[in-house]
N, C-alpha and C. Protein backbone atom coordinates (compact mmCIF):
# COMPACT_ATOMS: atom_id res chain seq x y z
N UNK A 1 16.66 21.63 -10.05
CA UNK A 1 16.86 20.19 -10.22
C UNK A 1 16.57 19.44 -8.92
N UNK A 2 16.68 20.09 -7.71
CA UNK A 2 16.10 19.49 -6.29
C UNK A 2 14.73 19.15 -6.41
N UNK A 3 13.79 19.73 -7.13
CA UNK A 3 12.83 19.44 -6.84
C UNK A 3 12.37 17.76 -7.75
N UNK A 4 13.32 17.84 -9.42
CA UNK A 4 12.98 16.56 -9.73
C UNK A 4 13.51 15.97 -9.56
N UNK A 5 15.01 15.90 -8.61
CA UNK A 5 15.15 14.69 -7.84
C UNK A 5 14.48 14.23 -7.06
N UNK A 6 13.81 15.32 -6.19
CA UNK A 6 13.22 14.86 -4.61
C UNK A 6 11.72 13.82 -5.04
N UNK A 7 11.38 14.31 -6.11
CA UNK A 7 10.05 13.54 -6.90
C UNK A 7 10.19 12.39 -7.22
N UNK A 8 11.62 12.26 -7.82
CA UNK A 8 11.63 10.92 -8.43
C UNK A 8 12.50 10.02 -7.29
N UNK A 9 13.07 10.66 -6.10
CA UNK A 9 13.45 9.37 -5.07
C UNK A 9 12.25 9.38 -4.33
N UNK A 10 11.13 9.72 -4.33
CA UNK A 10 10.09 9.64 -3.54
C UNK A 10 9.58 8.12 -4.38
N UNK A 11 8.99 9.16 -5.48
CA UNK A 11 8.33 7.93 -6.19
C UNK A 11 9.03 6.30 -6.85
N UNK A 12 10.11 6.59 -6.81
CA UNK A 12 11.28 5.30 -6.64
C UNK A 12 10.86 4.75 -5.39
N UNK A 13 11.46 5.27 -4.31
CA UNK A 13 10.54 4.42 -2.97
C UNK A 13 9.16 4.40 -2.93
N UNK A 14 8.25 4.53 -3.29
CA UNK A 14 7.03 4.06 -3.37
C UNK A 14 7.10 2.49 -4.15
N UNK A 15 7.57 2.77 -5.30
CA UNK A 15 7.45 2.20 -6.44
C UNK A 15 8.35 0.66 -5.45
N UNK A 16 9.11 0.23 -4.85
CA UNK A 16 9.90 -0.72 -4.29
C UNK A 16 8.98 -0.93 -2.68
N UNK A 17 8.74 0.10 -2.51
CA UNK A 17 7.52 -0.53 -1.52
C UNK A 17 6.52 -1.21 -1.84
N UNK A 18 6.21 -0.45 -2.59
CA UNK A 18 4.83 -1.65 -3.44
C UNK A 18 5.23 -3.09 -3.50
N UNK A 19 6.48 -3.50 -4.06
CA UNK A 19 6.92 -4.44 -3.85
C UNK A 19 6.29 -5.54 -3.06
N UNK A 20 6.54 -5.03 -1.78
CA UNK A 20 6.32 -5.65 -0.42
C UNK A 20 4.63 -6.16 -0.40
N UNK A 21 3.70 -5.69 -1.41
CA UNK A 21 2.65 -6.21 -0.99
C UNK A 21 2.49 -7.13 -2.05
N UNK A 22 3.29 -7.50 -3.31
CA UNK A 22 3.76 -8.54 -3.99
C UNK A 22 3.94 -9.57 -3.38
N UNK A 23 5.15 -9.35 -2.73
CA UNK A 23 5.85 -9.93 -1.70
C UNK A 23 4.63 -10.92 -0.91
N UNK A 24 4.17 -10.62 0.30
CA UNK A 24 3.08 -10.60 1.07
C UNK A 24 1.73 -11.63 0.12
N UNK A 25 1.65 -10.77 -1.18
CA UNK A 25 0.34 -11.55 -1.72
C UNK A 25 1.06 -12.53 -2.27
N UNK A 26 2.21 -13.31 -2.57
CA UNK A 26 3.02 -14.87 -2.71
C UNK A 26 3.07 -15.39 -1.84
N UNK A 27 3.65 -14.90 -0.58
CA UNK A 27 3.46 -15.48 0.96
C UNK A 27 2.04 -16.12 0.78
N UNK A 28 0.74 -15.42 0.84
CA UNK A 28 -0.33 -15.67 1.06
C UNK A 28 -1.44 -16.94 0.39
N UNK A 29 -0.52 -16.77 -1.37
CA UNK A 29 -0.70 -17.69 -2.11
C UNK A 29 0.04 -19.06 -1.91
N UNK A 30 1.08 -18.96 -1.60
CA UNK A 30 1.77 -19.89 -0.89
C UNK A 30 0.97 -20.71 -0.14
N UNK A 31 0.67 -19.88 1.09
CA UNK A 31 -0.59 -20.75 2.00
C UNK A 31 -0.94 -21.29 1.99
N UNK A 32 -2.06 -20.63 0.76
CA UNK A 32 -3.10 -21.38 -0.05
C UNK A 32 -2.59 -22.48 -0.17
N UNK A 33 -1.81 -22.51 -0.91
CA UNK A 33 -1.77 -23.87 -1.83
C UNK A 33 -1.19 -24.80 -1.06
N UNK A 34 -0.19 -24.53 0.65
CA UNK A 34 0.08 -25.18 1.41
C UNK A 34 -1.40 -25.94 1.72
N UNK A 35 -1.96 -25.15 2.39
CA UNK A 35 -3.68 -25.30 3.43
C UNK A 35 -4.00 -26.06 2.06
N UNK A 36 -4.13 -26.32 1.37
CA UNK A 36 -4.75 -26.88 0.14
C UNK A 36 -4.33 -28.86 -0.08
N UNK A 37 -2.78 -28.58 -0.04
CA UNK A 37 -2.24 -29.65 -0.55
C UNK A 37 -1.67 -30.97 1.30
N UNK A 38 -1.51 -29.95 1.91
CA UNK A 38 -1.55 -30.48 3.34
C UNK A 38 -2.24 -30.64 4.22
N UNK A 39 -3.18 -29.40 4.08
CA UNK A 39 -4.37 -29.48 5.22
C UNK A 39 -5.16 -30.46 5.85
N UNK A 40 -4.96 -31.46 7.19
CA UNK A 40 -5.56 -32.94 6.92
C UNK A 40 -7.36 -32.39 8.08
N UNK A 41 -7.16 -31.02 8.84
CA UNK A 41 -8.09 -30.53 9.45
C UNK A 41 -9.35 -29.69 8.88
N UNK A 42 -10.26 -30.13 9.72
CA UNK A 42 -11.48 -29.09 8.81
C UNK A 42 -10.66 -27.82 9.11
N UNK A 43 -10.30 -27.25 10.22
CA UNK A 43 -9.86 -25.58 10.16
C UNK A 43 -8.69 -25.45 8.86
N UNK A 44 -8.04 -26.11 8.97
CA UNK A 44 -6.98 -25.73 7.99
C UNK A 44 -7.29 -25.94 6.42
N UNK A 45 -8.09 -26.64 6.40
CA UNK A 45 -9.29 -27.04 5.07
C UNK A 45 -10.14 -25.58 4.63
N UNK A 46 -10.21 -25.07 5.89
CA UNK A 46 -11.33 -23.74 5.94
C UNK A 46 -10.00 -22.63 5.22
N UNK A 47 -8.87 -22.53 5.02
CA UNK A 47 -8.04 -21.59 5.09
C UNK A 47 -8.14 -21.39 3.67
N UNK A 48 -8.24 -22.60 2.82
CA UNK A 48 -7.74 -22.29 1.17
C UNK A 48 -8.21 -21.33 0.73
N UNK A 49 -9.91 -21.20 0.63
CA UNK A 49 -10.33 -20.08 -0.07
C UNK A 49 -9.82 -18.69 0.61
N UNK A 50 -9.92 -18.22 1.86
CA UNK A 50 -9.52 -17.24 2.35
C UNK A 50 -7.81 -16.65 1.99
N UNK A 51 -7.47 -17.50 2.49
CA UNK A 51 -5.79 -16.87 1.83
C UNK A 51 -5.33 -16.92 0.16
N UNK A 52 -6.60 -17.44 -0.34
CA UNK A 52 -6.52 -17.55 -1.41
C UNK A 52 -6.66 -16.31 -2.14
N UNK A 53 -7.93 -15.70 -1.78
CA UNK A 53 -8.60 -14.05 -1.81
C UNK A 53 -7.64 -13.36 -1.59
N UNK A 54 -7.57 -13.29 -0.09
CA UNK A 54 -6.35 -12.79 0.46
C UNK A 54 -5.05 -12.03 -0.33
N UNK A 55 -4.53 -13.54 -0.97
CA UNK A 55 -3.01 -12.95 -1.82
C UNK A 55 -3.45 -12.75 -3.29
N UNK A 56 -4.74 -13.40 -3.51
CA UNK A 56 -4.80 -12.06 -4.91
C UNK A 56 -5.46 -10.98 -4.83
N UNK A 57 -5.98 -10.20 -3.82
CA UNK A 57 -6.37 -8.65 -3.74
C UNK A 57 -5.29 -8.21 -3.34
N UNK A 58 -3.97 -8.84 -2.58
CA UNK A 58 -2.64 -8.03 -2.37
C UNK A 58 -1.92 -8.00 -3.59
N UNK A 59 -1.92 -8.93 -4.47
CA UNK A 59 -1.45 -9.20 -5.83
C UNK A 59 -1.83 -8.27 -6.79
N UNK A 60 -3.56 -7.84 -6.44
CA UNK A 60 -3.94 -6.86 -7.56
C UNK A 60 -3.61 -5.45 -6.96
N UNK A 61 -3.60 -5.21 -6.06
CA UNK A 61 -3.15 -3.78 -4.92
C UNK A 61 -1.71 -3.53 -5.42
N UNK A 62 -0.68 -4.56 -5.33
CA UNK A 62 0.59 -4.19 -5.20
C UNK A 62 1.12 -4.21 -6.97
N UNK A 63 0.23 -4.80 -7.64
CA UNK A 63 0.59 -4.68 -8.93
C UNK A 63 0.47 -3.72 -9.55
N UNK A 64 -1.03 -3.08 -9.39
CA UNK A 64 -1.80 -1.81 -9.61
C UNK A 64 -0.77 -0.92 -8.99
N UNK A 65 -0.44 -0.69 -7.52
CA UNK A 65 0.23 0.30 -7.52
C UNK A 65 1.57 0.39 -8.41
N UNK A 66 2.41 -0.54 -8.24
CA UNK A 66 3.75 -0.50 -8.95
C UNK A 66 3.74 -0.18 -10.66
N UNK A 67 2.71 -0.39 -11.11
CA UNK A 67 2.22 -0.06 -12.50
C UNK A 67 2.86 1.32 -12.66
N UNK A 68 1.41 1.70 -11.29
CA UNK A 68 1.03 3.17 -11.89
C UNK A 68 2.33 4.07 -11.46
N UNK A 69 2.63 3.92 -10.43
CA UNK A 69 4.32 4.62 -9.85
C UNK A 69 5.36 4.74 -10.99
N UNK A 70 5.47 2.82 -11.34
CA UNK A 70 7.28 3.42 -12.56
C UNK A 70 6.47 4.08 -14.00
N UNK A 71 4.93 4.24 -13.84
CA UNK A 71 4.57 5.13 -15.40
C UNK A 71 4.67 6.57 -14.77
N UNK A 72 4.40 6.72 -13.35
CA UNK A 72 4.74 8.19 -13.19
C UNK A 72 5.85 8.75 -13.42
N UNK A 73 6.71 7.79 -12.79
CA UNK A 73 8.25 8.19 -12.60
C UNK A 73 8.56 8.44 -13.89
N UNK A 74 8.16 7.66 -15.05
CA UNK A 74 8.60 8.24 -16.37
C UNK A 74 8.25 9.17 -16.71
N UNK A 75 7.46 9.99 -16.29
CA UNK A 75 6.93 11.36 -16.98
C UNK A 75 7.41 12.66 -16.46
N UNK A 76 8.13 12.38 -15.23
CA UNK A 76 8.48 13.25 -14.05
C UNK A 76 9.42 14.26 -15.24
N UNK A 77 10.35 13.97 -15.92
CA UNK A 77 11.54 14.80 -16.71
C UNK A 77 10.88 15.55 -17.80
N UNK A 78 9.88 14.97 -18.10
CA UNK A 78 9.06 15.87 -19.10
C UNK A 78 8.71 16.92 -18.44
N UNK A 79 7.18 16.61 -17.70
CA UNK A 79 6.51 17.51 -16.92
C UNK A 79 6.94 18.47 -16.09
N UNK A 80 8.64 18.05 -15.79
CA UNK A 80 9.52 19.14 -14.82
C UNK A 80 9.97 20.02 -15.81
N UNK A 81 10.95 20.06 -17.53
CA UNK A 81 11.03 20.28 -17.99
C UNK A 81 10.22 21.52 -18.63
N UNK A 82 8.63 20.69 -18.71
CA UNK A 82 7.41 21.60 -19.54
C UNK A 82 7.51 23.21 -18.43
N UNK A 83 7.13 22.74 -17.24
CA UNK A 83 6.47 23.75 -16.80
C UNK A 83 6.78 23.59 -15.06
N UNK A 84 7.89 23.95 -14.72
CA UNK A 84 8.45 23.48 -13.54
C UNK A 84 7.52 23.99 -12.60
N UNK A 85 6.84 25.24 -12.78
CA UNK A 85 5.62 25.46 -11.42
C UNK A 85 4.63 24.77 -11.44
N UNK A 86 3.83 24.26 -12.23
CA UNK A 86 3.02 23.07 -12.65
C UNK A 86 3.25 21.91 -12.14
N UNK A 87 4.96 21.46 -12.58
CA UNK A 87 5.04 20.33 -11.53
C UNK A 87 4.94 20.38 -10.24
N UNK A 88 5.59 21.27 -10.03
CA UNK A 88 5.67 21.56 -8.15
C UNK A 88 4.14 21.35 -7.61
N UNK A 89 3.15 22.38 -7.88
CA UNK A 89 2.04 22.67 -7.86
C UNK A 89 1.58 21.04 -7.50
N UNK A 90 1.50 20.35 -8.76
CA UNK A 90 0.61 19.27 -8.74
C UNK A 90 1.61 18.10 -7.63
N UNK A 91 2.74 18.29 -7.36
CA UNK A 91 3.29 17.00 -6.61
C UNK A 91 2.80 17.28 -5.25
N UNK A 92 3.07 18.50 -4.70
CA UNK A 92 2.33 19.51 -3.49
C UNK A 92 0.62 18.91 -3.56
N UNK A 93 -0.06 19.46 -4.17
CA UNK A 93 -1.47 19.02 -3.78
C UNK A 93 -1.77 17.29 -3.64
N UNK A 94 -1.12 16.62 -5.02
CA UNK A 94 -0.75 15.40 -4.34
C UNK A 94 -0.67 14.81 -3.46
N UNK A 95 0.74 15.19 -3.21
CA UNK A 95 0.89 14.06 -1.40
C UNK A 95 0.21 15.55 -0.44
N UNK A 96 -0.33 16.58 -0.69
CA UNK A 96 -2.03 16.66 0.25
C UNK A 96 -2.92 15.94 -0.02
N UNK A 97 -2.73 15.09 -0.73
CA UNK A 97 -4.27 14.80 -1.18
C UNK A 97 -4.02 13.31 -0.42
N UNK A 98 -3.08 12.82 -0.52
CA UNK A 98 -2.78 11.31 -0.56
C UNK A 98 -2.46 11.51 1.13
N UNK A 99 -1.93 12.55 1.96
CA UNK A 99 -2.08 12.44 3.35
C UNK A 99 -3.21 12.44 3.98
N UNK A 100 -4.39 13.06 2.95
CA UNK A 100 -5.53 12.89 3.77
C UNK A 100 -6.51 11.28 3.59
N UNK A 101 -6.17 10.85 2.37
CA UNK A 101 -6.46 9.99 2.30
C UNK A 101 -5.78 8.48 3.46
N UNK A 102 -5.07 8.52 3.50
CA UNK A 102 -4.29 7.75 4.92
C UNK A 102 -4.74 8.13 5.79
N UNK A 103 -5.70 8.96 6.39
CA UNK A 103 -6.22 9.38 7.36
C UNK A 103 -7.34 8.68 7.76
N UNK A 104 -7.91 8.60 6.43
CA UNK A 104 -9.28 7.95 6.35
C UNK A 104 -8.91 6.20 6.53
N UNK A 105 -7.69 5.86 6.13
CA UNK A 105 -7.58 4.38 5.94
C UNK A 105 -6.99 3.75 7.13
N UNK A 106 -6.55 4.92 7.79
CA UNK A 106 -5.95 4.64 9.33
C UNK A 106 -7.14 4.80 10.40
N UNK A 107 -8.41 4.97 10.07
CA UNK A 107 -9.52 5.18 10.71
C UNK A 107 -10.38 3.71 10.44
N UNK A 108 -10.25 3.55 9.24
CA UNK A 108 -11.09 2.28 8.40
C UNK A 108 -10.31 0.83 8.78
N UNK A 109 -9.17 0.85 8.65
CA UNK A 109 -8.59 -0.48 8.75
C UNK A 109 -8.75 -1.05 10.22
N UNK A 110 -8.35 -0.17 11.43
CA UNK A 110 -8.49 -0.87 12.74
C UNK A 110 -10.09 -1.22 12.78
N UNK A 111 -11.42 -0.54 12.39
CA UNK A 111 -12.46 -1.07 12.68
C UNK A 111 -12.60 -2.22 11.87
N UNK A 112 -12.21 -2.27 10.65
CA UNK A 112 -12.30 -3.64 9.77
C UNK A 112 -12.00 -4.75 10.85
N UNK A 113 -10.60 -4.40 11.21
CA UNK A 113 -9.79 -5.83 12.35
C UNK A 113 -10.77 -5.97 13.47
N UNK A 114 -11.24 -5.11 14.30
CA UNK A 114 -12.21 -4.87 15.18
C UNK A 114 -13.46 -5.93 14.51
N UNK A 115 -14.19 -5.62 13.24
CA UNK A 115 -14.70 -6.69 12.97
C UNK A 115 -14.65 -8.00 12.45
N UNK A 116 -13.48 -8.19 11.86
CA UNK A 116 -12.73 -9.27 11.74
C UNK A 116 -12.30 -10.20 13.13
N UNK A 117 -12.45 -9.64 14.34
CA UNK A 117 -12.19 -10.07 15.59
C UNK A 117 -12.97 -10.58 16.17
N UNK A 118 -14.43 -9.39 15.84
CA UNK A 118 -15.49 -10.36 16.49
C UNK A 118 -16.01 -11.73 15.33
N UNK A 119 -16.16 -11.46 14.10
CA UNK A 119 -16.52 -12.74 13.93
C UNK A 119 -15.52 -13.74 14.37
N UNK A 120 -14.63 -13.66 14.74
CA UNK A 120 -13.99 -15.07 15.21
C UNK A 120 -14.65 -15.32 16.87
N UNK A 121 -14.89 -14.08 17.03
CA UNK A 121 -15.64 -14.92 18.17
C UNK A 121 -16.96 -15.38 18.49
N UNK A 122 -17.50 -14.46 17.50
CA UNK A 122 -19.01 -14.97 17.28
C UNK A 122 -19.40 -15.83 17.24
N UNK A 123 -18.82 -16.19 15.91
CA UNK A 123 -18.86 -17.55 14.57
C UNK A 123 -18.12 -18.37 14.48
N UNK A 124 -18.48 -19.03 15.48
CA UNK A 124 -17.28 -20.43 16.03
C UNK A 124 -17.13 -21.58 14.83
N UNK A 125 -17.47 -21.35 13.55
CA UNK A 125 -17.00 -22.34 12.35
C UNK A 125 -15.65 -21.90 12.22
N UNK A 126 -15.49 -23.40 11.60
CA UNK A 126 -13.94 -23.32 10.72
C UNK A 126 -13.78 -22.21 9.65
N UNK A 127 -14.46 -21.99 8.82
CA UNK A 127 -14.69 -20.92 7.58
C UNK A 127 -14.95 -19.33 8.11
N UNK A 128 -15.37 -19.06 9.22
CA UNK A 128 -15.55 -17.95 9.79
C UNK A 128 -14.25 -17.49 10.57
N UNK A 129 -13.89 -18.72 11.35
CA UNK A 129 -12.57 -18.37 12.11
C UNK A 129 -12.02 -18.03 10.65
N UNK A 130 -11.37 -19.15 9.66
CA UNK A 130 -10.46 -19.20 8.39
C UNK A 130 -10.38 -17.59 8.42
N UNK A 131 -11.71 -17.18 7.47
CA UNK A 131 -12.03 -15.52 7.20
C UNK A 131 -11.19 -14.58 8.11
N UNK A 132 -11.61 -14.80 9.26
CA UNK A 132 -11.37 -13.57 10.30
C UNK A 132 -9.82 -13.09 10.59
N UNK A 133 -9.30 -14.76 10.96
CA UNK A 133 -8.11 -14.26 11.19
C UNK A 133 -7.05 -14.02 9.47
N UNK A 134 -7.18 -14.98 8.35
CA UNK A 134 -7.22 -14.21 7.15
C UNK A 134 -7.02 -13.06 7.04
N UNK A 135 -8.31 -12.22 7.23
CA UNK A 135 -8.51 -10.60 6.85
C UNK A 135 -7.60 -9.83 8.41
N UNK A 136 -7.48 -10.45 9.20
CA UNK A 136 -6.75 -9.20 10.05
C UNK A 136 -5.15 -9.42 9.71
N UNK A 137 -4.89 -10.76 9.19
CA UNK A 137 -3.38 -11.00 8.94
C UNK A 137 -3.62 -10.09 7.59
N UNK A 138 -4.24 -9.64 6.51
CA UNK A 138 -4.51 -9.39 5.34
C UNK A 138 -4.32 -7.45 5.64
N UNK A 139 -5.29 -6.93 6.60
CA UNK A 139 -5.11 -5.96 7.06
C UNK A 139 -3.73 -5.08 7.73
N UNK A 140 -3.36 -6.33 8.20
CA UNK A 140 -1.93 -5.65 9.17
C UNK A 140 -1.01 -5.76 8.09
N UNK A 141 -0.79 -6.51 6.99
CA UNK A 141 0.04 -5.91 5.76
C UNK A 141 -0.02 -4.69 5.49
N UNK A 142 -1.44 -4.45 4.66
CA UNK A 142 -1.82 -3.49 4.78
C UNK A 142 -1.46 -2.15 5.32
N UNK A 143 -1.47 -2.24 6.38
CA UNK A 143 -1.06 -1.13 7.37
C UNK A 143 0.86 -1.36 8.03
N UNK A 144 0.65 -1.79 7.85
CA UNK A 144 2.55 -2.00 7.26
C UNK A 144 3.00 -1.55 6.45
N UNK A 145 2.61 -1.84 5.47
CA UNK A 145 3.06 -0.91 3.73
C UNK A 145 2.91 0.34 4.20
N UNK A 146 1.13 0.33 4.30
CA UNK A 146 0.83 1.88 4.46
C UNK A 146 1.61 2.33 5.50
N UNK A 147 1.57 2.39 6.42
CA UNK A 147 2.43 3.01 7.57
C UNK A 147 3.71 3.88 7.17
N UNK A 148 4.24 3.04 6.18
CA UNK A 148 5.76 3.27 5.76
C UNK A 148 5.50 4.40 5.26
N UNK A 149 5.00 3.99 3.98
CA UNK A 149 4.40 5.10 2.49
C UNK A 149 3.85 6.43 3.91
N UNK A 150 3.27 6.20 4.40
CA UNK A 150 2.58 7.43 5.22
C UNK A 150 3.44 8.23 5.71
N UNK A 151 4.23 7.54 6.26
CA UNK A 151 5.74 8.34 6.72
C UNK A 151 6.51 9.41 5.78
N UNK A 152 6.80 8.43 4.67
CA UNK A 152 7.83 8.66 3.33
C UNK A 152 6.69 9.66 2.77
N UNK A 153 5.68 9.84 2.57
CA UNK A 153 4.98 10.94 1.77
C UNK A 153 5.04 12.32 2.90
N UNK A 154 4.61 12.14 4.30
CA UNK A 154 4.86 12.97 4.74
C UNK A 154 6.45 13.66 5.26
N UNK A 155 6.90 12.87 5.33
CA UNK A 155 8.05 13.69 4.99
C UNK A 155 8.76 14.44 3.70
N UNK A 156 8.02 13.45 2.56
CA UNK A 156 8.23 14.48 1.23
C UNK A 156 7.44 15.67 0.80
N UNK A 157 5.95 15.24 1.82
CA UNK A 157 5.42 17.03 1.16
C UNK A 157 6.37 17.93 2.53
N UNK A 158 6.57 17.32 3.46
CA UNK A 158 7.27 18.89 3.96
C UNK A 158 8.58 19.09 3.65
N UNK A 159 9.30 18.08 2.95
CA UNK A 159 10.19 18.65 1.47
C UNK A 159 10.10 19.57 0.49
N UNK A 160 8.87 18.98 0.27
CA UNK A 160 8.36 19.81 -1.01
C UNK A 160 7.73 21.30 -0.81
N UNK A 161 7.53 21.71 0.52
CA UNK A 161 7.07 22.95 0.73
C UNK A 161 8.50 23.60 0.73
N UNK A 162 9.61 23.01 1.11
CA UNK A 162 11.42 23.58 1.33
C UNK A 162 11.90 23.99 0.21
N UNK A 163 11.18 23.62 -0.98
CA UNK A 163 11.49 23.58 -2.16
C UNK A 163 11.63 25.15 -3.22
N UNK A 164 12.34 25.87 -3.42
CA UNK A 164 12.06 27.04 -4.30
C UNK A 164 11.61 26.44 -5.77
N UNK A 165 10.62 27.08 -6.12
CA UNK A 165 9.91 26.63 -7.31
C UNK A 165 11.27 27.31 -8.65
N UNK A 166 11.36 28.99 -8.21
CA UNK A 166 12.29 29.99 -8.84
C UNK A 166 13.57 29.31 -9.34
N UNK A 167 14.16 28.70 -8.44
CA UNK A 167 15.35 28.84 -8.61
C UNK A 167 15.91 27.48 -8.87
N UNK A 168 14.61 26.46 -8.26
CA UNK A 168 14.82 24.75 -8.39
C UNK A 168 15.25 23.80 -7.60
N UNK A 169 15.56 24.76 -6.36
CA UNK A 169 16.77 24.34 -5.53
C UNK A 169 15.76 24.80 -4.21
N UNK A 170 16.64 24.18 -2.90
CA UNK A 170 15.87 24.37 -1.82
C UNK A 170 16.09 25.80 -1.23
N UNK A 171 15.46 25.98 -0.32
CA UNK A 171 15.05 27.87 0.20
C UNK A 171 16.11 27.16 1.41
């Protein structure tokens, strides 16, 4: 039974992290519609469309994930039930699979900001600045959430290796 607890407080905290990029993509929409309804400057004029983007790709990110998390979490009692080495098996290759993937996104995101940096200095418009700093405020969410989740998964697969498949319970 350790092991489908440890699954389902994992994926419970995922599932409330996600949250946070909900969270974040209202902040962002917010903006918008601030920069929209106040904005009396061309720069701040330049912001609408960008934070606009902005909080609905965090909107579709954080929705998409939280979807797919509380449909996992529902299946967890079955699938532990069916075939408890099966589950183990697949939660294990999982968060391997999903640590390497953070690897790649912790490689990808700082060069994104890196180029998000230079066009602000490049591209001395209002709409280019708007963009730039936009996408690095857009990014460092991003890597906030992720950061966390990166943590919380790696500490659950080296849970999940502690785990006796046999007996259900930890070694």
């Amino acid at each position: 039974m350790e092991l489908l607890k440890l699954a389902t407080d994992w994926a419970k905290a995922e599932v409330f992290s996600t949250r946070f990029f909900i969270l974040f993509a209202l902040l962002f929409l917010v903006a918008s519609v601030g920069f929209w309804q106040l904005g009396k400057t061309e720069l701040a004029r330049a912001y609408i469309i960008p934070t606009l983007v902005a909080g609905l790709l965090l909107l579709i990110i954080g929705c998409g994930l939280l979807f797919t998390n509380m449909q996992r979490v529902k299946t967890f009692q079955k699938e532990f039930n069916n075939n408890t080495p099966a589950f183990y098996q697949s939660k294990l290759e999982r968060s391997e699979s999903t640590l390497k993937e953070y690897t790649v996104v912790f490689k990808v995101i700082p060069v994104l900001i890196i180029v998000a940096a230079l066009l602000i200095l490049l591209l001395n418009t209002p709409t280019w600045r708007a963009i730039g700093i936009t996408t690095i405020a857009m990014l460092i969410v991003i890597l906030l959430v992720d950061g966390n989740a990166h943590a919380r998964i790696d500490a659950y697969h080296k849970e999940l290796k502690t785990v006796d498949v046999t007996n259900k319970t930890k070694k």
